[in-house]
Protein backbone atom coordinates (compact mmCIF):
# COMPACT_ATOMS: atom_id res chain seq x y z
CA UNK A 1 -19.80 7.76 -5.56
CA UNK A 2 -16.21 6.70 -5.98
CA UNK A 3 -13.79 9.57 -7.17
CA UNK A 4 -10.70 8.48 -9.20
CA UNK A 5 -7.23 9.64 -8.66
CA UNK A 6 -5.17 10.17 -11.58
CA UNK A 7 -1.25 9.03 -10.79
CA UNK A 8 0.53 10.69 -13.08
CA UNK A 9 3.77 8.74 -12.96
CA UNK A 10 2.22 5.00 -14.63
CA UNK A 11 -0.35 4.96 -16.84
CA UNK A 12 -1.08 1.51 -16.42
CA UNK A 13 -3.34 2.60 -13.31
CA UNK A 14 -4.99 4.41 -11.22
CA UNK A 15 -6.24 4.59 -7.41
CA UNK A 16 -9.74 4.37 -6.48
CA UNK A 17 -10.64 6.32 -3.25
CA UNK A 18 -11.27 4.23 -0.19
CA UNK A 19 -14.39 4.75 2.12
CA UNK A 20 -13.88 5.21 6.17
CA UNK A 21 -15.78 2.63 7.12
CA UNK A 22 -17.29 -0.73 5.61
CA UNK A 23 -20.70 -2.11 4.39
CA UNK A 24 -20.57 -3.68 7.66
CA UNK A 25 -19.90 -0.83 9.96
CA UNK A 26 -16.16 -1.71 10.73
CA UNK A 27 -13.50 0.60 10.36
CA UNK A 28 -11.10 0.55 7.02
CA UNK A 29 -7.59 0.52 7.11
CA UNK A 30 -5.98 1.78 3.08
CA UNK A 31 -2.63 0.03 3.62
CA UNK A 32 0.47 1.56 2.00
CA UNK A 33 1.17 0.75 -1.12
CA UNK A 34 4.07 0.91 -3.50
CA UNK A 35 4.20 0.17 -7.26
CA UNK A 36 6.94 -0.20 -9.07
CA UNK A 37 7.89 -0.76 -12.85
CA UNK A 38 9.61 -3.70 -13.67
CA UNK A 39 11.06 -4.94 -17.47
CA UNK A 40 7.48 -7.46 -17.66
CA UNK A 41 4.99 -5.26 -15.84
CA UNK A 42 4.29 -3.94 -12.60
CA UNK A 43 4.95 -5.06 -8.53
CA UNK A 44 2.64 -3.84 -6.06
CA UNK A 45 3.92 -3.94 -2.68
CA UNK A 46 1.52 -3.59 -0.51
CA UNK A 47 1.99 -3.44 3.92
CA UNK A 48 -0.72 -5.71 5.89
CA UNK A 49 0.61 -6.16 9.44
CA UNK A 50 -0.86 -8.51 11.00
CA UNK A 51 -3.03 -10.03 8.44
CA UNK A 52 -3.09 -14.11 8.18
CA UNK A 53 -3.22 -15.37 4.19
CA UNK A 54 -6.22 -16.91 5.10
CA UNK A 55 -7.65 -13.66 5.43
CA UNK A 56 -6.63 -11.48 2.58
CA UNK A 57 -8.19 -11.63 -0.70
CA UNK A 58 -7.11 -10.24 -4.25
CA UNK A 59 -9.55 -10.08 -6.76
CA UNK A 60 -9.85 -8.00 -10.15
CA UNK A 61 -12.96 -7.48 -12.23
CA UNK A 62 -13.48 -5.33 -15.06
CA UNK A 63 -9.70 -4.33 -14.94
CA UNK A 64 -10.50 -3.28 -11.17
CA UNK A 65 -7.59 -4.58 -9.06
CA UNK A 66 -9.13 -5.00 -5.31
CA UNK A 67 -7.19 -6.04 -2.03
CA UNK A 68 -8.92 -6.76 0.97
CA UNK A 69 -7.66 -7.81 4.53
CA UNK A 70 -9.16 -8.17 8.45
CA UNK A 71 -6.67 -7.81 11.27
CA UNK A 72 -8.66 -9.27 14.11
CA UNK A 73 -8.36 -8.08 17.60
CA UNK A 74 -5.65 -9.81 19.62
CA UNK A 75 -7.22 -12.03 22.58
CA UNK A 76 -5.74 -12.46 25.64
CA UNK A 77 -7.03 -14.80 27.72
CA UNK A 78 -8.49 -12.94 31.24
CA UNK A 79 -6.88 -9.73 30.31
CA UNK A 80 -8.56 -6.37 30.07
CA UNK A 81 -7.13 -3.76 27.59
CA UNK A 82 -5.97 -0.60 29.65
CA UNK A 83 -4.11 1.07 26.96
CA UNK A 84 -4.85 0.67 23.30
CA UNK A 85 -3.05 1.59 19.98
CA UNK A 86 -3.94 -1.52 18.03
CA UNK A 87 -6.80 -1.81 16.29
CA UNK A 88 -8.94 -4.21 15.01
CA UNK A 89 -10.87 -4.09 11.53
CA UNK A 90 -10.36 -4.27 7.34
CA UNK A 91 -8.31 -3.33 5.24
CA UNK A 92 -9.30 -2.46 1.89
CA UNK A 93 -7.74 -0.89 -0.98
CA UNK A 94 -8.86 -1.10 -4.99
CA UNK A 95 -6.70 0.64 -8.47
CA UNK A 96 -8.45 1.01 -11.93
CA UNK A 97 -6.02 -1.00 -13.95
CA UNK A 98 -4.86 -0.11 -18.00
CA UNK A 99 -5.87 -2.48 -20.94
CA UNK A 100 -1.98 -3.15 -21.14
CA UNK A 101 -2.05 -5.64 -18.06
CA UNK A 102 -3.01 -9.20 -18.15
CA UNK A 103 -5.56 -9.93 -15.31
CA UNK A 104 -5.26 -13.62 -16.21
CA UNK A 105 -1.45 -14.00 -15.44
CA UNK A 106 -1.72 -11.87 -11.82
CA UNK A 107 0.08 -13.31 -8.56
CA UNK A 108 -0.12 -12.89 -5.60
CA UNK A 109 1.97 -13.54 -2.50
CA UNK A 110 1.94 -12.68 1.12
CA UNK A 111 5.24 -12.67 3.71
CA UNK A 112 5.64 -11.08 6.91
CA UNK A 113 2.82 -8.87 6.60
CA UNK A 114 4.02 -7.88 3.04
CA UNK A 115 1.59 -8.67 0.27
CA UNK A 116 3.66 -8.71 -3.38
CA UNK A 117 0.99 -8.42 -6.40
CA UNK A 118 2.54 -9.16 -9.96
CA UNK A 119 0.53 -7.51 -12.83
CA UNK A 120 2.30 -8.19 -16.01
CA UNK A 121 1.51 -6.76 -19.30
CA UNK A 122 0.30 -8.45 -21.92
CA UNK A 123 1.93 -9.83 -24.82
CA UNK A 124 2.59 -7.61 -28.02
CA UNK A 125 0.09 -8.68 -30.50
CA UNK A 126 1.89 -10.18 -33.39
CA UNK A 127 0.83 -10.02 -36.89
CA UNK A 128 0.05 -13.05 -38.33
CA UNK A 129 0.15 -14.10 -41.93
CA UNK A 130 -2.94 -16.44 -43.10
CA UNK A 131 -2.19 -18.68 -45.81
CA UNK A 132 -4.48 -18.20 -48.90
CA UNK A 133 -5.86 -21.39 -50.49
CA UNK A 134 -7.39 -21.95 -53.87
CA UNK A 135 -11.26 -22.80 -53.73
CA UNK A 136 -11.38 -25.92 -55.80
């Protein structure tokens, strides 16, 4: 069952609780994460140390915003790990997004370890006056 999390400060989304551990049995990372509210939409900044482009993926369905990352475990050639902080494993991390951002015009981009998600709104919805022709 996934809970949601209301954030009260946007209302253009919401978190969706991330699980311990994957379908796979691996252990999930939720990497920090900071939105903020810019004049077109929103920037979500989120920290994936470690994590090649190649290996991140950003996907949204159903106005479901989902980032996903693997950090694989450093090899050293002939070396056995005495002490150990790093870890290996996924990183996953999904937000319920509002009707009022366009999931056709989101970008992503990925420096340092920073990933940098653009979710802009959509456009107002302009009236628009048909032109009324006779029928003969």
């Amino acid at each position: 069952m996934i809970r949601m999390k209301v954030m009260t400060q946007t209302p253009d989304w919401t978190e969706q609780t991330t699980p311990d551990t994957s379908h796979t049995g691996r252990r999930l990372f939720s990497p920090r994460v900071d939105i903020y509210e810019v004049a077109d939409g929103l920037v979500l900044l989120a920290d994936l140390p470690g994590v090649d482009e190649s290996a991140v993926e950003v996907t949204v369905e159903n106005q479901v915003l989902t980032l996903r990352g693997r950090v694989a475990e450093p090899a050293l050639a002939e070396a056995r790990p005495v002490y150990r902080e790093y870890r290996s494993g996924d990183y996953f991390r999904r937000f319920s997004l509002a009707n009022t951002i366009d999931t056709n015009a989101i970008e992503a981009q990925l420096q340092d370890g920073l990933l940098q998600i653009s979710l802009p709104h959509r456009a107002a919805v302009k009236p628009q006056r048909i032109q009324v022709q006779s029928a003969t």
